[in-house]
Protein backbone atom coordinates (compact mmCIF):
# COMPACT_ATOMS: atom_id res chain seq x y z
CA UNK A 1 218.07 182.32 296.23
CA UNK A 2 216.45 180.67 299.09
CA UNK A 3 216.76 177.64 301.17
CA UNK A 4 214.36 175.99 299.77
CA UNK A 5 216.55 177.02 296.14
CA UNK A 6 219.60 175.88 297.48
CA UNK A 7 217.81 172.65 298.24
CA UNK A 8 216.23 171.82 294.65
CA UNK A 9 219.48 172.40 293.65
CA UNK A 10 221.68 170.37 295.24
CA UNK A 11 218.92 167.84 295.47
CA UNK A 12 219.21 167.88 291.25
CA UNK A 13 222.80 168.34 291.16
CA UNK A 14 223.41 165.66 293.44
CA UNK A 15 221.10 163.33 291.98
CA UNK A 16 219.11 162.60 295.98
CA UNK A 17 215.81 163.44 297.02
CA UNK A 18 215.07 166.94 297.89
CA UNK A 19 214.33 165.60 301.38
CA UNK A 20 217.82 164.46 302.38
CA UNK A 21 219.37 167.71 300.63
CA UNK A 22 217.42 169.49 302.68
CA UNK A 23 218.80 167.56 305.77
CA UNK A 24 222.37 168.11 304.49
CA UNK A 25 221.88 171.80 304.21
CA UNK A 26 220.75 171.87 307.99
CA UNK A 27 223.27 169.52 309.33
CA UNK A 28 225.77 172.07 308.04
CA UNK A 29 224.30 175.42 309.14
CA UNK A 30 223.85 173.62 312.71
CA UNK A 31 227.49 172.34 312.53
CA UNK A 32 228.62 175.97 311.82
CA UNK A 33 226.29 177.31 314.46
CA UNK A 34 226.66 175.14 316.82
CA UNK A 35 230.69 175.83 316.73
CA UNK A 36 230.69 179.54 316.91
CA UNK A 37 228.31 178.87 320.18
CA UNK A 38 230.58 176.48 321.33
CA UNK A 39 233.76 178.77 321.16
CA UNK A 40 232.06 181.31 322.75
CA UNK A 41 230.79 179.74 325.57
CA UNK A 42 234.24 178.30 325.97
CA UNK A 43 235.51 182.16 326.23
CA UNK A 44 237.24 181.74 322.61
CA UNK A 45 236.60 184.97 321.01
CA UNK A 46 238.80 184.28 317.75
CA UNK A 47 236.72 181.38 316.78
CA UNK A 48 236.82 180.59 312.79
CA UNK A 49 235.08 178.16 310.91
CA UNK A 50 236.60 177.90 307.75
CA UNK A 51 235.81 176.47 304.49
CA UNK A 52 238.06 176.52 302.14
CA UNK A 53 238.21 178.39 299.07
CA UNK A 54 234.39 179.53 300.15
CA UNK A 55 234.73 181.58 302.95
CA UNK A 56 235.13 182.10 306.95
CA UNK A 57 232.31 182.74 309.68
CA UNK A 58 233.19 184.73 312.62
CA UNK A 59 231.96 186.24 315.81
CA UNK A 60 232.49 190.05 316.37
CA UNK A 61 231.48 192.41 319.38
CA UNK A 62 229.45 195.15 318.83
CA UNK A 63 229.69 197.61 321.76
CA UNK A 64 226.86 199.17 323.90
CA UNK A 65 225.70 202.60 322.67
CA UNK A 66 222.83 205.19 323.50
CA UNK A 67 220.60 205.12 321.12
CA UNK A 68 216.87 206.59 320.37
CA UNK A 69 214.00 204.60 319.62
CA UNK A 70 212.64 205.61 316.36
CA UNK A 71 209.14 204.93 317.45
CA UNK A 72 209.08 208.08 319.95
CA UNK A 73 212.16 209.27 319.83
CA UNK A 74 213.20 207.65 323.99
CA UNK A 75 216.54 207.77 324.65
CA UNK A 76 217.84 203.97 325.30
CA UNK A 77 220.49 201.48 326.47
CA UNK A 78 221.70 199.29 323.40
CA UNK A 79 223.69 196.17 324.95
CA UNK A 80 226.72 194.68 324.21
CA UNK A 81 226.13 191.90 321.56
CA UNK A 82 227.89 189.29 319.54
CA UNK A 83 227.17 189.23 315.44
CA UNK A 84 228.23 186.57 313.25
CA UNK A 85 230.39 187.88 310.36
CA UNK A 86 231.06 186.36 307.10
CA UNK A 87 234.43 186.87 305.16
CA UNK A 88 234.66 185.55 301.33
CA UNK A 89 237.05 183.19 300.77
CA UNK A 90 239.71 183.28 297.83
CA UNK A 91 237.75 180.63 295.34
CA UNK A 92 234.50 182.57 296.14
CA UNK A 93 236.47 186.65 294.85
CA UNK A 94 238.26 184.66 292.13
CA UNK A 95 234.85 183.42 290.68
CA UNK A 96 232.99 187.07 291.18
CA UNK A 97 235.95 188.36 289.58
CA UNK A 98 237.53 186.22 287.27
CA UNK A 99 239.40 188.79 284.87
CA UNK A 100 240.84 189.39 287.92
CA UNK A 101 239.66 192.69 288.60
């Protein structure tokens, strides 16, 4: 499933055009975005947006390393960088899993 899925979908379930389900979907992935940016830049490394029963997004640290670029083999400085990490909520393992294995 795509965006453009998740839109027709909503857009049907929801009864609205597929137009302002498609807005809805970006206001949200902004909103989320736009947090985890604004935590950062605030120096708030244990930033969470939560939704609940879903899931929670984070922001993790990946350290610098050498590594080798595959293309011809150069040895080469990998930065620091931040990655955003997604955690399953309860609601979402319960409905994978619902014998409860």
């Amino acid at each position: 499933m795509n965006k453009a899925d998740l839109t027709e979908k909503l857009a049907q379930k929801a009864g609205i055009p597929k137009v302002r389900a498609a807005s809805y979907i970006n206001i949200i992935t902004e909103a989320i975005q736009e947090e985890l940016i604004r935590a950062i830049q605030a120096g708030d490394d244990k930033v969470k947006v939560t939704i609940s029963d879903f899931g929670t997004f984070t922001v993790s640290k990946r350290r610098a390393f050498t590594g080798h670029n595959p293309k011809n083999g150069q040895v080469m400085d990998v930065p620091e960088r931040r990655i955003p990490v997604f955690r399953a909520g309860k609601g979402l393992k319960n409905a994978l899993n619902p014998n409860g294995s």
